[in-house]
Protein backbone atom coordinates (compact mmCIF):
# COMPACT_ATOMS: atom_id res chain seq x y z
CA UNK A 1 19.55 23.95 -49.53
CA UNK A 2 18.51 23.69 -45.79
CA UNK A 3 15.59 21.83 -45.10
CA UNK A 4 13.50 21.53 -41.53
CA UNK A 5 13.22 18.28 -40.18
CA UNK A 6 9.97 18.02 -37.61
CA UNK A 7 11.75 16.47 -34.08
CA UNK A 8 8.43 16.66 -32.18
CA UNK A 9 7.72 13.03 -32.71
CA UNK A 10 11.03 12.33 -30.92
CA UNK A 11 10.64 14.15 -27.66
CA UNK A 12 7.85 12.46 -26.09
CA UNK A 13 4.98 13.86 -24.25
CA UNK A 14 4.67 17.04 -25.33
CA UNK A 15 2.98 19.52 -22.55
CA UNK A 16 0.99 22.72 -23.85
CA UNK A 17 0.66 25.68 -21.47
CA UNK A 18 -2.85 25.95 -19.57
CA UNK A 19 -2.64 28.51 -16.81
CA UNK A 20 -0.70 30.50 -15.30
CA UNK A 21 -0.30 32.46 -11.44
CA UNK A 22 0.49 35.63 -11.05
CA UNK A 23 1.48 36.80 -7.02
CA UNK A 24 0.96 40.10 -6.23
CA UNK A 25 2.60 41.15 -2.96
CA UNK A 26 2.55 45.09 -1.40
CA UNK A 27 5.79 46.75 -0.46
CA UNK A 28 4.27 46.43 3.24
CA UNK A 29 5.66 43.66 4.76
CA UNK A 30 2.78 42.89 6.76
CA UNK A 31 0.71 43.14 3.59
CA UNK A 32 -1.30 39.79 2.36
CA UNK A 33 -0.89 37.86 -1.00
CA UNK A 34 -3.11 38.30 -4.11
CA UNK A 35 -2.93 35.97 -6.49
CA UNK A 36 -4.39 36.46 -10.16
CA UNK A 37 -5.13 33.33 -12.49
CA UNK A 38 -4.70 33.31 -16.45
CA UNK A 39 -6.40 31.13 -18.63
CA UNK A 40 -3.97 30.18 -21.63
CA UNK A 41 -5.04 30.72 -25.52
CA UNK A 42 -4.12 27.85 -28.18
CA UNK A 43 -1.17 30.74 -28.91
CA UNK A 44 0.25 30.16 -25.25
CA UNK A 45 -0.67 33.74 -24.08
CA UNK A 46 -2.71 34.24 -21.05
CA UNK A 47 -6.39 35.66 -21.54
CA UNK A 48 -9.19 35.66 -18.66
CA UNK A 49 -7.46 37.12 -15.54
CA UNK A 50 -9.48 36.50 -12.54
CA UNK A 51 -8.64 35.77 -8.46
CA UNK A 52 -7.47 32.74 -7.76
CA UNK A 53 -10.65 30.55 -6.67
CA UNK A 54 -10.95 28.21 -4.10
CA UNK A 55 -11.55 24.93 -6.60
CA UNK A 56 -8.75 26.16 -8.86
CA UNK A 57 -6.45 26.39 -4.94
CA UNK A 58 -7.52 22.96 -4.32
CA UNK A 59 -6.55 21.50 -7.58
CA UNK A 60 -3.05 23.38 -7.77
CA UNK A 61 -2.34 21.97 -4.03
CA UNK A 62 -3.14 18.24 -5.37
CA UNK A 63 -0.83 18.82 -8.67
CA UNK A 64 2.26 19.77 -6.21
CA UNK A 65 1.65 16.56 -3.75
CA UNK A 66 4.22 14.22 -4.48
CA UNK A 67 4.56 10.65 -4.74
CA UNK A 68 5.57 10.34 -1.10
CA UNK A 69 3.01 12.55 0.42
CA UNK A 70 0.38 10.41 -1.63
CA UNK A 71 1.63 7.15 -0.16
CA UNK A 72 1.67 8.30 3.23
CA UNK A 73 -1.39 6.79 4.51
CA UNK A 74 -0.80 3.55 2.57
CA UNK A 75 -0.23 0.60 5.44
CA UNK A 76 -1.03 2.67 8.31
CA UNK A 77 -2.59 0.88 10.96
CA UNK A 78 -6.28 1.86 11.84
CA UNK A 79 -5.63 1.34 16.06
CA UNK A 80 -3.76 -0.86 17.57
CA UNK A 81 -1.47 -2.85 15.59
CA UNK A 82 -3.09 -6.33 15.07
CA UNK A 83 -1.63 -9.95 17.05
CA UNK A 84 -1.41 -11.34 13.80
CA UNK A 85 0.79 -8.86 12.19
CA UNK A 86 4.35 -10.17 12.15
CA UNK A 87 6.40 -7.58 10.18
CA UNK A 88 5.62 -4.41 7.81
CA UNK A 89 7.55 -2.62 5.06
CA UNK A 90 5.54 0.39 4.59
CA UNK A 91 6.21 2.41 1.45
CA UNK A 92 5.20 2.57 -2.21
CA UNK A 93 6.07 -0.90 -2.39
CA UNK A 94 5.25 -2.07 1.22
CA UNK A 95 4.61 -5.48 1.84
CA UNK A 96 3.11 -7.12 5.10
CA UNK A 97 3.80 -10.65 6.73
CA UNK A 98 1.26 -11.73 8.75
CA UNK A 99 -0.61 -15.32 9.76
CA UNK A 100 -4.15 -16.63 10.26
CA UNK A 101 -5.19 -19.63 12.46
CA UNK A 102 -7.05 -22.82 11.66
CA UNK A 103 -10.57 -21.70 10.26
CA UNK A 104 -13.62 -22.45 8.38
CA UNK A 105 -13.43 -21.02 4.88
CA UNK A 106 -15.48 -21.15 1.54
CA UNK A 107 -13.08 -22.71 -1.62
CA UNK A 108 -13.96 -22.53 -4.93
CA UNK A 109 -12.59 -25.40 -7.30
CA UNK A 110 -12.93 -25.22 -11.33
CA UNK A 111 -15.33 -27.80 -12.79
CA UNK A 112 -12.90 -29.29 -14.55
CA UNK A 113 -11.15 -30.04 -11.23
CA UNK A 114 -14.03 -32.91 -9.78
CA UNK A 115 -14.15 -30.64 -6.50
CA UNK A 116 -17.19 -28.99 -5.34
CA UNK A 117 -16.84 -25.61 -4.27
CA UNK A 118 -17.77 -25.25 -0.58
CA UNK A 119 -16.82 -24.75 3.01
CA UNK A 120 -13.94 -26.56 4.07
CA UNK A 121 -11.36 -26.23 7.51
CA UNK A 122 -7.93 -24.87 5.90
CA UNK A 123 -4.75 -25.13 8.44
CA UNK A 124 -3.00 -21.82 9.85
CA UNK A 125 -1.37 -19.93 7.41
CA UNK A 126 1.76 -17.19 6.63
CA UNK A 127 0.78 -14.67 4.23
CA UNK A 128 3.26 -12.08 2.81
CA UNK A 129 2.38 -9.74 0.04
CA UNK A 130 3.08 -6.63 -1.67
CA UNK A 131 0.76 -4.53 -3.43
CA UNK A 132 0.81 -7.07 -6.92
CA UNK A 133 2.39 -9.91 -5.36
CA UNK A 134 1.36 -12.89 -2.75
CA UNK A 135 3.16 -16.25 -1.04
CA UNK A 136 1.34 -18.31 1.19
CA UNK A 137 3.10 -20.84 3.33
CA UNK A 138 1.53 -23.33 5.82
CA UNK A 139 1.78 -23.71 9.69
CA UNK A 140 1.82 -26.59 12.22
CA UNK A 141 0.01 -24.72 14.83
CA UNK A 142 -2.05 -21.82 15.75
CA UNK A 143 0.88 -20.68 17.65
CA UNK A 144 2.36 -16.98 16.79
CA UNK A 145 4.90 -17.71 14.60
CA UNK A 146 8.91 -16.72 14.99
CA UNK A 147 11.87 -15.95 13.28
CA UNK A 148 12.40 -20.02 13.65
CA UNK A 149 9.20 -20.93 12.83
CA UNK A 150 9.25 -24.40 10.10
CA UNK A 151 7.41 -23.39 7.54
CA UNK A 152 4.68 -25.89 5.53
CA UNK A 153 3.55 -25.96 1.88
CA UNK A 154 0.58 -24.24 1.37
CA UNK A 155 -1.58 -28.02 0.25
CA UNK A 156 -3.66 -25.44 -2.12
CA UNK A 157 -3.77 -25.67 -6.29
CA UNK A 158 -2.36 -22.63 -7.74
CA UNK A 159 0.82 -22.43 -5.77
CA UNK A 160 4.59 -22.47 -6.76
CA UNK A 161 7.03 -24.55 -5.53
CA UNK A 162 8.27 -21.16 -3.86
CA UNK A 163 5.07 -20.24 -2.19
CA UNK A 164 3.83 -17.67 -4.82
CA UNK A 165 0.45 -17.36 -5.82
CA UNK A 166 -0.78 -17.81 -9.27
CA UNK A 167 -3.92 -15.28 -8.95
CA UNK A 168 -5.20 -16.43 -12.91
CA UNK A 169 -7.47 -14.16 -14.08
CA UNK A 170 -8.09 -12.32 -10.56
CA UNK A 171 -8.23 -8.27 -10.30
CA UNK A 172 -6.08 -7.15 -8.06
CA UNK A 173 -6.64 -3.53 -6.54
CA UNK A 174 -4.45 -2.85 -3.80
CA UNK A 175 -5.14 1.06 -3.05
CA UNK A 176 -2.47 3.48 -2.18
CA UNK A 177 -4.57 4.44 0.72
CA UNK A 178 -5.17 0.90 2.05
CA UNK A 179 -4.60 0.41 5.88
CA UNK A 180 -2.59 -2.78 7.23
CA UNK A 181 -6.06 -4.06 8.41
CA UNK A 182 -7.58 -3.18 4.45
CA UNK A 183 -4.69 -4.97 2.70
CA UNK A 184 -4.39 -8.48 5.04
CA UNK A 185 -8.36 -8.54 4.52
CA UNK A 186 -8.46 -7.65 0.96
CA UNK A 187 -5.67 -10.36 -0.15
CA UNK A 188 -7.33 -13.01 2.17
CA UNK A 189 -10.67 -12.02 0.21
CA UNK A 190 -8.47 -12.71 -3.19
CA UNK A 191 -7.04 -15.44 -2.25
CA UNK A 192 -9.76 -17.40 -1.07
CA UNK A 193 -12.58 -15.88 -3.97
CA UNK A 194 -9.99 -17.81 -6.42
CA UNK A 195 -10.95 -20.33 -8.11
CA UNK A 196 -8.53 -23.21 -7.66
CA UNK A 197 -7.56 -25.38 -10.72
CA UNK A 198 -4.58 -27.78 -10.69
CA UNK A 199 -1.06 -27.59 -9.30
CA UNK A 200 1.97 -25.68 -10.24
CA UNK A 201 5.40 -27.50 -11.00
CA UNK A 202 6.60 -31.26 -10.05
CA UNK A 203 6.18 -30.88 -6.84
CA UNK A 204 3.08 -32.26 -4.52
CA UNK A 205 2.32 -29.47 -1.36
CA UNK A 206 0.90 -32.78 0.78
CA UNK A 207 1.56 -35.95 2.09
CA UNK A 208 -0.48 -38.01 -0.22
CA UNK A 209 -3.37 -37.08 -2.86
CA UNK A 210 -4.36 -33.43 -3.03
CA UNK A 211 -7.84 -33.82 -5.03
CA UNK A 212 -8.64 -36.46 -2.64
CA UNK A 213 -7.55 -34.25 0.30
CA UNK A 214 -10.33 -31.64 -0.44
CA UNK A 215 -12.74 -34.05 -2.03
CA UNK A 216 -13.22 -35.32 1.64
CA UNK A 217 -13.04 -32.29 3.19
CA UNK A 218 -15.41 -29.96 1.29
CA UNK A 219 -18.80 -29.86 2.52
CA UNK A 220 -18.13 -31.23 5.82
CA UNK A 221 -16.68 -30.05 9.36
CA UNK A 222 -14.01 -32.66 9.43
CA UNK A 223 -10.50 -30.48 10.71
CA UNK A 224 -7.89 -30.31 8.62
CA UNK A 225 -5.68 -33.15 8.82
CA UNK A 226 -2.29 -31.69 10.03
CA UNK A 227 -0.36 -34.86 9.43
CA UNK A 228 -0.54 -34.38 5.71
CA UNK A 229 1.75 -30.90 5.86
CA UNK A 230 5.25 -31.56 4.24
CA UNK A 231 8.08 -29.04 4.96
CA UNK A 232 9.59 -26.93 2.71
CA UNK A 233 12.62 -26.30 4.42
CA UNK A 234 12.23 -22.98 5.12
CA UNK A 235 11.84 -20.67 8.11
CA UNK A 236 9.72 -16.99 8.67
CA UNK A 237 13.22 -16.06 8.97
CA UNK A 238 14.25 -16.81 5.14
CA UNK A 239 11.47 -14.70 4.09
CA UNK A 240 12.43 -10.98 5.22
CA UNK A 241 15.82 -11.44 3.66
């Protein structure tokens, strides 16, 4: 005896008919287009025929954008392309590589760390993220950065060996519509909203005690001590391989 065996389970997502177009087009050449809409029953046939409507145009012309067309405005530039920018790979997975001089910047530190959170002088930095991803590096100087550039270990908790970010427990929200400008800003914001809570690995980032690094800098307008960098044996150049 044959028996039925139910394969729906197997397929996947399963997608039930909803509406359909109909174009009607005159034998005149330089006739317009009508187009007629159809509501679906449960049954699959089409019920309700009515002119296509504007909202119903507007959401058709959204379904048929593709992936591409939706990541189009994601990393373009606002004006002028920024001094700090240094390289960008736009795309679905774009990422940016850019730098930020000396400054002034608020840290927060767990409790369990003994820091106080606070303002504190941080050295210039090399960023370089994607939309899920971000490595920090240090700098010497304020200078623009080249292809030769040493880079530094960024002497911040959280941090690999490799210069990737642990981001914890942090949101990130990278939009597919985010400008250059909107994604160096919003990863500097997520960055530096962290809280920092011990380091990552065997390795020290500094020259000497990291606690007591920030313990005597929070809170205070002292510059950050430059001498304490240590080298990581890379260049700028080692990252866009």
């Amino acid at each position: 005896m044959n028996t039925v065996t139910n394969i729906t389970e197997k397929i996947g997502t399963l997608y039930h008919p909803k509406s359909a177009l109909v174009f009607y087009q005159s034998k005149d050449k330089n006739a317009g287009m009508y187009v007629e809409h159809f509501d679906m029953d449960e049954s699959g046939m089409p019920i309700n025929a009515h002119p296509l409507t504007i909202r119903e145009g507007n959401a058709l012309a959204g379904a048929l954008r593709t992936n591409e067309e939706k990541n189009r405005t994601f990393l373009k530039l606002k004006g002028i392309l920024p001094t700090n920018i240094l390289h960008i790979n736009p795309g679905e997975k774009g990422t940016v590589l850019w730098y930020t001089k000396a400054q002034q910047r608020q840290l927060y530190f767990v409790e369990g760390s003994g820091i106080p959170s606070g303002k504190a002088h941080v050295p210039p930095m090399l960023w370089y993220a994607d939309k899920e991803t971000l490595s920090v590096f240090a700098l010497a100087s304020d200078r623009r950065p080249t292809e030769k550039t040493p880079l530094h270990y960024a002497p911040f908790f959280n941090i690999y060996e490799k210069g990737n970010v642990c981001m914890g427990t942090v949101s990130i929200d990278i939009k597919n519509s985010a400008s250059v400008e909107e994604f160096t800003q919003a990863w500097e914001t997520y960055f530096f909203n962290s809280y920092f809570s011990h380091l990552l690995g065997s390795y020290n980032p500094i020259k000497g005690n990291c606690v007591n690094l920030w313990e005597d800098l929070i809170g205070t307008d002292k510059p950050f001590p430059m001498e304490v960098l240590k080298k990581n044996n890379r260049t700028l150049k080692n990252l866009l391989r």
